[in-house]
PDB file of N, CA and C in Angstrom:
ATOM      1  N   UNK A   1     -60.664  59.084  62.733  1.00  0.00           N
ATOM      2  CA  UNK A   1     -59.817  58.076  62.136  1.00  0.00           C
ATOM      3  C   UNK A   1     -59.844  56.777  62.919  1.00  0.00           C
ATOM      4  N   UNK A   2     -60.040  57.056  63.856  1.00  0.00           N
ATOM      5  CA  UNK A   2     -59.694  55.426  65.282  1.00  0.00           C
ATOM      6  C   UNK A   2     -61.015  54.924  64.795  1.00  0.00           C
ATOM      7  N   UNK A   3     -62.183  55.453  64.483  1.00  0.00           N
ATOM      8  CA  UNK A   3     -63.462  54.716  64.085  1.00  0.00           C
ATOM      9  C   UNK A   3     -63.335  53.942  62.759  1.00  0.00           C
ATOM     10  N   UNK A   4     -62.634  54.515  62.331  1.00  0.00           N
ATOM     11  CA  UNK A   4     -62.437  53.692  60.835  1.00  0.00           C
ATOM     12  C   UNK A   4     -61.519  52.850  61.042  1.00  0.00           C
ATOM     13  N   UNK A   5     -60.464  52.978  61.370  1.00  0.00           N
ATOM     14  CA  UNK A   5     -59.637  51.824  62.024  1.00  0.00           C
ATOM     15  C   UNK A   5     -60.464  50.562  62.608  1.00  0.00           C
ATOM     16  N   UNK A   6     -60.809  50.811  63.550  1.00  0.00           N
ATOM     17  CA  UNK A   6     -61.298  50.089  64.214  1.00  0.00           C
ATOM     18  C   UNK A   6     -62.233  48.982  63.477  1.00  0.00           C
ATOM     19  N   UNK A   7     -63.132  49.847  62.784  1.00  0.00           N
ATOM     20  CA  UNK A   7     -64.166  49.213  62.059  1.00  0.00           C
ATOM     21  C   UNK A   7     -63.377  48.334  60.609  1.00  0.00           C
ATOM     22  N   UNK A   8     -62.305  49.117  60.176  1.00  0.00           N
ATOM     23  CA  UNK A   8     -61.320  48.143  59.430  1.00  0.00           C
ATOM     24  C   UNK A   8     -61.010  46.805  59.880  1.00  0.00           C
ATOM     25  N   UNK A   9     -60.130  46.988  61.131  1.00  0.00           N
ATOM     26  CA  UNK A   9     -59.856  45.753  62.300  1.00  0.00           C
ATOM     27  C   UNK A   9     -60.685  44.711  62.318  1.00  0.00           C
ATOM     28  N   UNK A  10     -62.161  45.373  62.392  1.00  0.00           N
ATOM     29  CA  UNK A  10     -63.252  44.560  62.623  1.00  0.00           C
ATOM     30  C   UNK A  10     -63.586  43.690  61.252  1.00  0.00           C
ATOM     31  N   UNK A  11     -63.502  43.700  60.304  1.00  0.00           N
ATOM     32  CA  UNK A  11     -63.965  43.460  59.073  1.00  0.00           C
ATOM     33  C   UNK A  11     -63.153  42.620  58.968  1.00  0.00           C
ATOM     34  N   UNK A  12     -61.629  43.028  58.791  1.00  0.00           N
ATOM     35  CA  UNK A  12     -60.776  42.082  58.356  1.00  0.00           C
ATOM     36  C   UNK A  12     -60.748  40.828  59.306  1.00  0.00           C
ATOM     37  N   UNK A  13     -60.991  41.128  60.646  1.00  0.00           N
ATOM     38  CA  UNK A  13     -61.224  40.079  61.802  1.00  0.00           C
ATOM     39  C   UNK A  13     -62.214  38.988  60.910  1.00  0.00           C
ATOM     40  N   UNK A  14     -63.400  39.406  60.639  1.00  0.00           N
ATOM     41  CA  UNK A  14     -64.348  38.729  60.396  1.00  0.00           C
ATOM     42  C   UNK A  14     -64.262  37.740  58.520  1.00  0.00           C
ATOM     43  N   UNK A  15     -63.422  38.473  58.329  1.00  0.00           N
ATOM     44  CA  UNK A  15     -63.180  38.254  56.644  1.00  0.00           C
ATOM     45  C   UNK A  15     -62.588  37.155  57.143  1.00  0.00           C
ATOM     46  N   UNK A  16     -61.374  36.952  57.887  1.00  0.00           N
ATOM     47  CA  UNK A  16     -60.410  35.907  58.288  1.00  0.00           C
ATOM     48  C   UNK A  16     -61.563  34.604  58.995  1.00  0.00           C
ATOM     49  N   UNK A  17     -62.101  35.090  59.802  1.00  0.00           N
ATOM     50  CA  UNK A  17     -62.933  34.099  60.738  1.00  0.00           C
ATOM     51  C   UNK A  17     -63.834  33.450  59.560  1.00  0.00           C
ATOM     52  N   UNK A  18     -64.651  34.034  58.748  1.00  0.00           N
ATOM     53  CA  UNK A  18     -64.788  33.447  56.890  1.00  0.00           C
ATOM     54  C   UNK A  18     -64.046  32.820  56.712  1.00  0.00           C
ATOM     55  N   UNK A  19     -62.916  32.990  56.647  1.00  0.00           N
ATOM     56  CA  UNK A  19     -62.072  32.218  55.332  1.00  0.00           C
ATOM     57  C   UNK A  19     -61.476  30.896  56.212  1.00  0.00           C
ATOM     58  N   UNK A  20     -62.070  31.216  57.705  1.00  0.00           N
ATOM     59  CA  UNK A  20     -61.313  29.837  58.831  1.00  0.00           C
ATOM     60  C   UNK A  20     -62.500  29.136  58.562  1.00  0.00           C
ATOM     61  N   UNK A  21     -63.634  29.321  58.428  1.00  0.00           N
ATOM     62  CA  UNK A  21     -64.880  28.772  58.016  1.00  0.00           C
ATOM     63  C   UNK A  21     -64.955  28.210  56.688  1.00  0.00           C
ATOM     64  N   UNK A  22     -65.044  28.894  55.792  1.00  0.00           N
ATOM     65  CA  UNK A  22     -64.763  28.046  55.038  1.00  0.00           C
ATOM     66  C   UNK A  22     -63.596  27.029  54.056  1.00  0.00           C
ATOM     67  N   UNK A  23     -62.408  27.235  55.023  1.00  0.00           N
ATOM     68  CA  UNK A  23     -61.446  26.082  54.984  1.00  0.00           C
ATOM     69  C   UNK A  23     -61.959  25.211  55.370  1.00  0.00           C
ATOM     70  N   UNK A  24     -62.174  25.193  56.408  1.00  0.00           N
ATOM     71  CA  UNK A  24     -62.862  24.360  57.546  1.00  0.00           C
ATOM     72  C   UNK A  24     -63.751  23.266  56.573  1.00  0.00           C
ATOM     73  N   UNK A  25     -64.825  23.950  56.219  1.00  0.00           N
ATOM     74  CA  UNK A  25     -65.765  23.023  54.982  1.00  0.00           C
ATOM     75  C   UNK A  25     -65.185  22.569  53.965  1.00  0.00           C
ATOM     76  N   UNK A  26     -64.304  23.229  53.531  1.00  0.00           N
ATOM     77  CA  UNK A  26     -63.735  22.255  52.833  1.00  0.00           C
ATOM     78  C   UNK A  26     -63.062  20.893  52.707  1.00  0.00           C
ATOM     79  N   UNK A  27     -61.944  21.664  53.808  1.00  0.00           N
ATOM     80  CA  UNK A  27     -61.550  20.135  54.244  1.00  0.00           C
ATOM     81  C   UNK A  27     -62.613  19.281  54.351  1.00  0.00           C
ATOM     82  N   UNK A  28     -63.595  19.333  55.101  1.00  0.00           N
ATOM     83  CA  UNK A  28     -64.640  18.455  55.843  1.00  0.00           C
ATOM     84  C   UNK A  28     -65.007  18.131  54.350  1.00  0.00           C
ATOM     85  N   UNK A  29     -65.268  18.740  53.093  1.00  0.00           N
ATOM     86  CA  UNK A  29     -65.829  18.082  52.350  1.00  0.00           C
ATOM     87  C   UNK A  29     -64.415  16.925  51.446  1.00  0.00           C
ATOM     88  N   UNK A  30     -63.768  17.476  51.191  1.00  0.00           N
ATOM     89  CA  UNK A  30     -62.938  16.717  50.688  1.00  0.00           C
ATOM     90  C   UNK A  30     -62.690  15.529  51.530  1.00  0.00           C
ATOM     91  N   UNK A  31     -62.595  15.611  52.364  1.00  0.00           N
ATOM     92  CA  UNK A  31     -62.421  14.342  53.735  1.00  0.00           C
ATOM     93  C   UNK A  31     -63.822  13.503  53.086  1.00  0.00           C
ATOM     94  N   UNK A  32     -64.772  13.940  53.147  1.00  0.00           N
ATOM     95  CA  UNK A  32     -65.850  13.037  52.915  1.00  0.00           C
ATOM     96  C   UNK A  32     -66.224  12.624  51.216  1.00  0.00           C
ATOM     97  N   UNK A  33     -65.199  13.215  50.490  1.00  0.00           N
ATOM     98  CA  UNK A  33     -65.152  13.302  48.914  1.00  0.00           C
ATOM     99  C   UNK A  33     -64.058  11.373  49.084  1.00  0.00           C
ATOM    100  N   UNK A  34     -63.239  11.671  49.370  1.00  0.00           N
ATOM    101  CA  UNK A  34     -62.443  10.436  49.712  1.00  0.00           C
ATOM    102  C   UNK A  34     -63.081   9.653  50.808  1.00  0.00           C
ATOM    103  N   UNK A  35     -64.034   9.613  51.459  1.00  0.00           N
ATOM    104  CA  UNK A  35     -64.778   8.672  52.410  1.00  0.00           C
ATOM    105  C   UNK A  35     -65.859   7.791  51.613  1.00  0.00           C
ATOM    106  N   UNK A  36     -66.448   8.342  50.725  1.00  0.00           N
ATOM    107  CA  UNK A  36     -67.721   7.843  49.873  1.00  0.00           C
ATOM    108  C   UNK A  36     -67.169   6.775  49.494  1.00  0.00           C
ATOM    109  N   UNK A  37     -66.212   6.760  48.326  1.00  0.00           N
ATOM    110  CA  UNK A  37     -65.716   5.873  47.700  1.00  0.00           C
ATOM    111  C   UNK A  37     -65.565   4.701  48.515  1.00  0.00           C
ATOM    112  N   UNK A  38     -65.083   4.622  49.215  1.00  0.00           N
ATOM    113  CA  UNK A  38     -64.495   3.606  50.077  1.00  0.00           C
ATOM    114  C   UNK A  38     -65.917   3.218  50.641  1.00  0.00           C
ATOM    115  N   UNK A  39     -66.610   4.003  51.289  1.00  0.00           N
ATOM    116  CA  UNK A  39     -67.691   3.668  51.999  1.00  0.00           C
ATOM    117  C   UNK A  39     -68.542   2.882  50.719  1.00  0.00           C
ATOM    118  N   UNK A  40     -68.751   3.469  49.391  1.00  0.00           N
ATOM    119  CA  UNK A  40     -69.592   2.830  48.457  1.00  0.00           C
ATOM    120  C   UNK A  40     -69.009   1.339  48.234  1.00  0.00           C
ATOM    121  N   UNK A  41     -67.598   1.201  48.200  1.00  0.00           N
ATOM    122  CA  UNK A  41     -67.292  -0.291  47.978  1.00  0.00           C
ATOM    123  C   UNK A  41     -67.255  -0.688  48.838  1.00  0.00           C
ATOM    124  N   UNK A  42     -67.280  -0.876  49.741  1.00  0.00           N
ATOM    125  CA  UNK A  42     -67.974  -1.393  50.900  1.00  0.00           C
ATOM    126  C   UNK A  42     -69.097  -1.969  50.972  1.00  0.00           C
ATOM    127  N   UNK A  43     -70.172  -1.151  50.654  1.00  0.00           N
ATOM    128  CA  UNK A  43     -71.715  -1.325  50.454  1.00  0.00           C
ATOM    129  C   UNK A  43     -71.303  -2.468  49.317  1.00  0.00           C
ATOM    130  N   UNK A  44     -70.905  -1.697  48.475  1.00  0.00           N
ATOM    131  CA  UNK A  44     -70.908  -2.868  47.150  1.00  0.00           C
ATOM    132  C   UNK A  44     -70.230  -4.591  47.488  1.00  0.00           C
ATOM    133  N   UNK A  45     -69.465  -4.138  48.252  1.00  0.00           N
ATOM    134  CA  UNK A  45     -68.697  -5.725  48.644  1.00  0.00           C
ATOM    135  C   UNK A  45     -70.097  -6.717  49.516  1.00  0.00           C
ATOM    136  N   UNK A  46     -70.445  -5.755  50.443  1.00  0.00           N
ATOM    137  CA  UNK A  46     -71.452  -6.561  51.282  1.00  0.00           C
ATOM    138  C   UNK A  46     -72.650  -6.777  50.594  1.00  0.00           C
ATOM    139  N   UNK A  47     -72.736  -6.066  49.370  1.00  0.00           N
ATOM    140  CA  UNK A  47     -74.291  -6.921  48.769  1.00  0.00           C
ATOM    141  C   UNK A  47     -73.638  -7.835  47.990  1.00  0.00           C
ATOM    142  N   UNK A  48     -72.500  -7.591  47.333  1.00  0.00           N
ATOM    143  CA  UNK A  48     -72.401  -9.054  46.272  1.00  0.00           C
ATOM    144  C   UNK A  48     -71.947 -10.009  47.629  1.00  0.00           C
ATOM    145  N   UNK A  49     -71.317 -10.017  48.793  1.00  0.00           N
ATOM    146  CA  UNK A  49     -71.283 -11.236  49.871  1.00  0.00           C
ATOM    147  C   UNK A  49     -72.569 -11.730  49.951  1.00  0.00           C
ATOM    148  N   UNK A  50     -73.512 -10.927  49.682  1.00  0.00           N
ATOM    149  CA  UNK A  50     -74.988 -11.153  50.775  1.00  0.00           C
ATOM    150  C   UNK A  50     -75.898 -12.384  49.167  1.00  0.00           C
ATOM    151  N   UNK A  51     -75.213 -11.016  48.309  1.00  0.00           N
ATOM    152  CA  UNK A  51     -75.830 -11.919  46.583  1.00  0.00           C
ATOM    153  C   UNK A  51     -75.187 -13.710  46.828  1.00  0.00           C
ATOM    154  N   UNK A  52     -73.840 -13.427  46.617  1.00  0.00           N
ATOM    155  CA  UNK A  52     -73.358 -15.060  46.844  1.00  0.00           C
ATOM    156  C   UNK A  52     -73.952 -15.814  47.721  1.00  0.00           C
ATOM    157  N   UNK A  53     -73.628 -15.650  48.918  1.00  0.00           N
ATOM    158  CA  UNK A  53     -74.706 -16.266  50.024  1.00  0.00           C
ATOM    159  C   UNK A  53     -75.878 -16.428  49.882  1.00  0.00           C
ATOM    160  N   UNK A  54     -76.807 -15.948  49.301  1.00  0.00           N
ATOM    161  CA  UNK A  54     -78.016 -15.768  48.931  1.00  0.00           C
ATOM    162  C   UNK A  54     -78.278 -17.595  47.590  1.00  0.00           C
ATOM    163  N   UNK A  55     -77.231 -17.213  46.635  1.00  0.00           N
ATOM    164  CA  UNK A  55     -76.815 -18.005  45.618  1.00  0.00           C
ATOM    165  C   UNK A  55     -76.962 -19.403  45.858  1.00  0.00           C
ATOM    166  N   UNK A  56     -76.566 -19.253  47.281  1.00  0.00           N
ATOM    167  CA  UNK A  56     -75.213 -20.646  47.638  1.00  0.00           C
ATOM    168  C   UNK A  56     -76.384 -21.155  48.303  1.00  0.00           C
ATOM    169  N   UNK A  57     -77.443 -20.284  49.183  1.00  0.00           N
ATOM    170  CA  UNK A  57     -78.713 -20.593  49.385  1.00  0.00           C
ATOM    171  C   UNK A  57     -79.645 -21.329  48.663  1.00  0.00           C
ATOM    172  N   UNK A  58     -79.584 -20.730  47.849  1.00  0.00           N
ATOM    173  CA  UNK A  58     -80.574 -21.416  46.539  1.00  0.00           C
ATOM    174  C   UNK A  58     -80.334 -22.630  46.086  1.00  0.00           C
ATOM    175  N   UNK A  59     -78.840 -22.612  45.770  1.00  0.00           N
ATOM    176  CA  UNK A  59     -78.487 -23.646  45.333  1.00  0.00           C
ATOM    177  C   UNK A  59     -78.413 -25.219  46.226  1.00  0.00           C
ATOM    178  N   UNK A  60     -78.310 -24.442  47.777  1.00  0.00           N
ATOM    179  CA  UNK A  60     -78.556 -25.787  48.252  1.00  0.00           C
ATOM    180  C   UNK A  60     -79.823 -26.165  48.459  1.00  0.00           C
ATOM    181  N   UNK A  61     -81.030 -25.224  48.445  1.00  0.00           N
ATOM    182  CA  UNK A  61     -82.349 -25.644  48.228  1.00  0.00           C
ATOM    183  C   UNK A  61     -82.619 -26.048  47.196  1.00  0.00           C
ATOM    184  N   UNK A  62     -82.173 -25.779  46.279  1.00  0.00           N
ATOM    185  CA  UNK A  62     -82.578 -26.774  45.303  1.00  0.00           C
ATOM    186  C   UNK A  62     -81.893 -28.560  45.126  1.00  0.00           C
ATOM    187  N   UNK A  63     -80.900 -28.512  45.924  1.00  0.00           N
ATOM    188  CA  UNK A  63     -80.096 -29.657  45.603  1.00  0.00           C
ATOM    189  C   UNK A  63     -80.680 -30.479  46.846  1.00  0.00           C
ATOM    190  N   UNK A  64     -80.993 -29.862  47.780  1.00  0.00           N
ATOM    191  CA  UNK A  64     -82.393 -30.673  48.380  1.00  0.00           C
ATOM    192  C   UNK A  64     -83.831 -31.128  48.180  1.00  0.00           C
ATOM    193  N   UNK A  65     -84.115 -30.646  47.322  1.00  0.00           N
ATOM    194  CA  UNK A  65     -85.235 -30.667  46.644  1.00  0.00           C
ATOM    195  C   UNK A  65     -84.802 -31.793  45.365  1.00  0.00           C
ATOM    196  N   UNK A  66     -84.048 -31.522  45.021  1.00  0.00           N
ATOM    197  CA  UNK A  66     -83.724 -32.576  43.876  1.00  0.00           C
ATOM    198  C   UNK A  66     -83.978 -34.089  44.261  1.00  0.00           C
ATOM    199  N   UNK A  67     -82.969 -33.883  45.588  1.00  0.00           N
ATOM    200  CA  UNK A  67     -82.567 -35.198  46.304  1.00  0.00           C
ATOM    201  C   UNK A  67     -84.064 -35.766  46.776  1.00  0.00           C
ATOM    202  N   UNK A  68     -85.011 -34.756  47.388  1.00  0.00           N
ATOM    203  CA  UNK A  68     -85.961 -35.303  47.677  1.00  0.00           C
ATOM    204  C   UNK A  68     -87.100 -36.117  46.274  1.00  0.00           C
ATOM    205  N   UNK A  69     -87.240 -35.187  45.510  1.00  0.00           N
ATOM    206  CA  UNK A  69     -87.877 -35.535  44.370  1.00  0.00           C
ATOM    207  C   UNK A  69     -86.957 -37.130  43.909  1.00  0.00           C
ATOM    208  N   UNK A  70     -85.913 -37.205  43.869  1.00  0.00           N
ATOM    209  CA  UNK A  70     -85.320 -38.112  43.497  1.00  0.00           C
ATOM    210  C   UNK A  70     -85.915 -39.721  44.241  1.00  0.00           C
ATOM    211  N   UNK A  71     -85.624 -39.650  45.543  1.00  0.00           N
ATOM    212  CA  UNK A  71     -86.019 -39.903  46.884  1.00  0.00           C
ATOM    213  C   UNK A  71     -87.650 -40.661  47.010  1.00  0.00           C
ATOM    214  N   UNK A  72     -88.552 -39.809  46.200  1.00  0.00           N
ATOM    215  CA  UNK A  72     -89.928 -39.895  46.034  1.00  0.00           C
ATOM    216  C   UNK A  72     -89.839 -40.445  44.768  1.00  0.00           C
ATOM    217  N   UNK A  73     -89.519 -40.475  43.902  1.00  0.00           N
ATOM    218  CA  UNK A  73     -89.686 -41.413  42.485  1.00  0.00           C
ATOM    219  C   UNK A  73     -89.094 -43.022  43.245  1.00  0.00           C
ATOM    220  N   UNK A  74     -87.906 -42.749  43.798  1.00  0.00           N
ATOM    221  CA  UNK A  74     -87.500 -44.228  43.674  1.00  0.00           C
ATOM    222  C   UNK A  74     -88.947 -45.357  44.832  1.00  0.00           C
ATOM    223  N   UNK A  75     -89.206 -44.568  45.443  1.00  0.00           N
ATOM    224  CA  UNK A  75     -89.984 -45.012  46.961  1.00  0.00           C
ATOM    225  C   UNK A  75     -91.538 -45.238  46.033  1.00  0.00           C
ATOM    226  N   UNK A  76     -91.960 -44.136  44.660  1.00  0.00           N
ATOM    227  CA  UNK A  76     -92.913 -44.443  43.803  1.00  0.00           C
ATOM    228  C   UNK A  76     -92.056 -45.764  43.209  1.00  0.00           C
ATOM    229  N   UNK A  77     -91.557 -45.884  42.467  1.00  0.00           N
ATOM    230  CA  UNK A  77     -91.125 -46.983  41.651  1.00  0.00           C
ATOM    231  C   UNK A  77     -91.153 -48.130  42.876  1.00  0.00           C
ATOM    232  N   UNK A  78     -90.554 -48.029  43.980  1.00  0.00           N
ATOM    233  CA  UNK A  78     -90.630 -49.373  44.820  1.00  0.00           C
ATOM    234  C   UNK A  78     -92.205 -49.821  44.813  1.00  0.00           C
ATOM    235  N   UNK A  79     -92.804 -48.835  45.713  1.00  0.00           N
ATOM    236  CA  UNK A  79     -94.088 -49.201  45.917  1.00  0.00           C
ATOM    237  C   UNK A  79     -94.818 -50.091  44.603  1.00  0.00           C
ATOM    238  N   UNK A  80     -94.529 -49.081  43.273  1.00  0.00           N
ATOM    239  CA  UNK A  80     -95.327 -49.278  41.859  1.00  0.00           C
ATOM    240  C   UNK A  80     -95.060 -50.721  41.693  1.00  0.00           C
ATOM    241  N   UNK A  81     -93.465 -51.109  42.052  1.00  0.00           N
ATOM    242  CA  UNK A  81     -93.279 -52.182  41.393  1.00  0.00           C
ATOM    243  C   UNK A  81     -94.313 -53.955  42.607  1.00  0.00           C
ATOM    244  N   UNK A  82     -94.192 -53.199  43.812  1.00  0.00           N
ATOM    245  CA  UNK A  82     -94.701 -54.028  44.237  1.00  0.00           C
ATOM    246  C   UNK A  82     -96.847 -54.260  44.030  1.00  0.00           C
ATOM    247  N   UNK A  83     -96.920 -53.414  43.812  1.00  0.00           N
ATOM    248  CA  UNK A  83     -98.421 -53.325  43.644  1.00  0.00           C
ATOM    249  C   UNK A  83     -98.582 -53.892  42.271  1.00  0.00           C
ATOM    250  N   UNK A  84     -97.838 -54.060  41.707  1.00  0.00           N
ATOM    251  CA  UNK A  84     -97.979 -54.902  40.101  1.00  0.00           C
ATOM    252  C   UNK A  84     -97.654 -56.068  40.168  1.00  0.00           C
TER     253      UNK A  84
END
C-alpha cells in the first residue's frame, strides 16, 4: 500500500507542478496578448511620424526647387533681355 501511496503523492506532486506550469504560460501569454497592441501602435505611430517627416521632406525639396527654377527663369529672362 505505501508504494501506491507514494507513487499517488508523486503524480499528484507532478500534476500540480503542470498546472504551476502552465498557469505560468498563460499568464506570460496573456501579458504579451495585451503588450502587442500597444507595442503595434507604437510601430504604427512611428511610421506615420517617420511618413510625415518624410512628407514635410519632400515638400521642402520641392519648394526649393521651385524657388530655384523660378530663380533661373528670371536670371534667363535678365540675361535674354539684355542680349536682345
Amino acid at each position: 500500500m505505501s508504494m501506491l501511496r507514494n507513487n499517488s503523492g508523486k503524480a499528484t506532486a507532478e500534476v500540480a507542478a503542470h498546472v504551476r506550469d502552465l498557469e505560468q504560460k498563460l499568464e506570460r501569454s496573456e501579458l504579451q496578448a495585451e503588450v502587442m497592441p500597444e507595442e503595434l501602435a507604437a510601430i504604427k505611430m512611428k511610421a506615420e511620424e517617420a511618413e510625415a517627416a518624410r512628407d514635410k521632406e519632400l515638400e521642402l525639396l520641392r519648394k526649393k526647387s521651385q524657388d530655384q527654377e523660378e530663380k533661373l527663369a528670371h536670371l534667363m529672362a535678365l540675361f535674354g533681355t539684355k542680349v536682345v
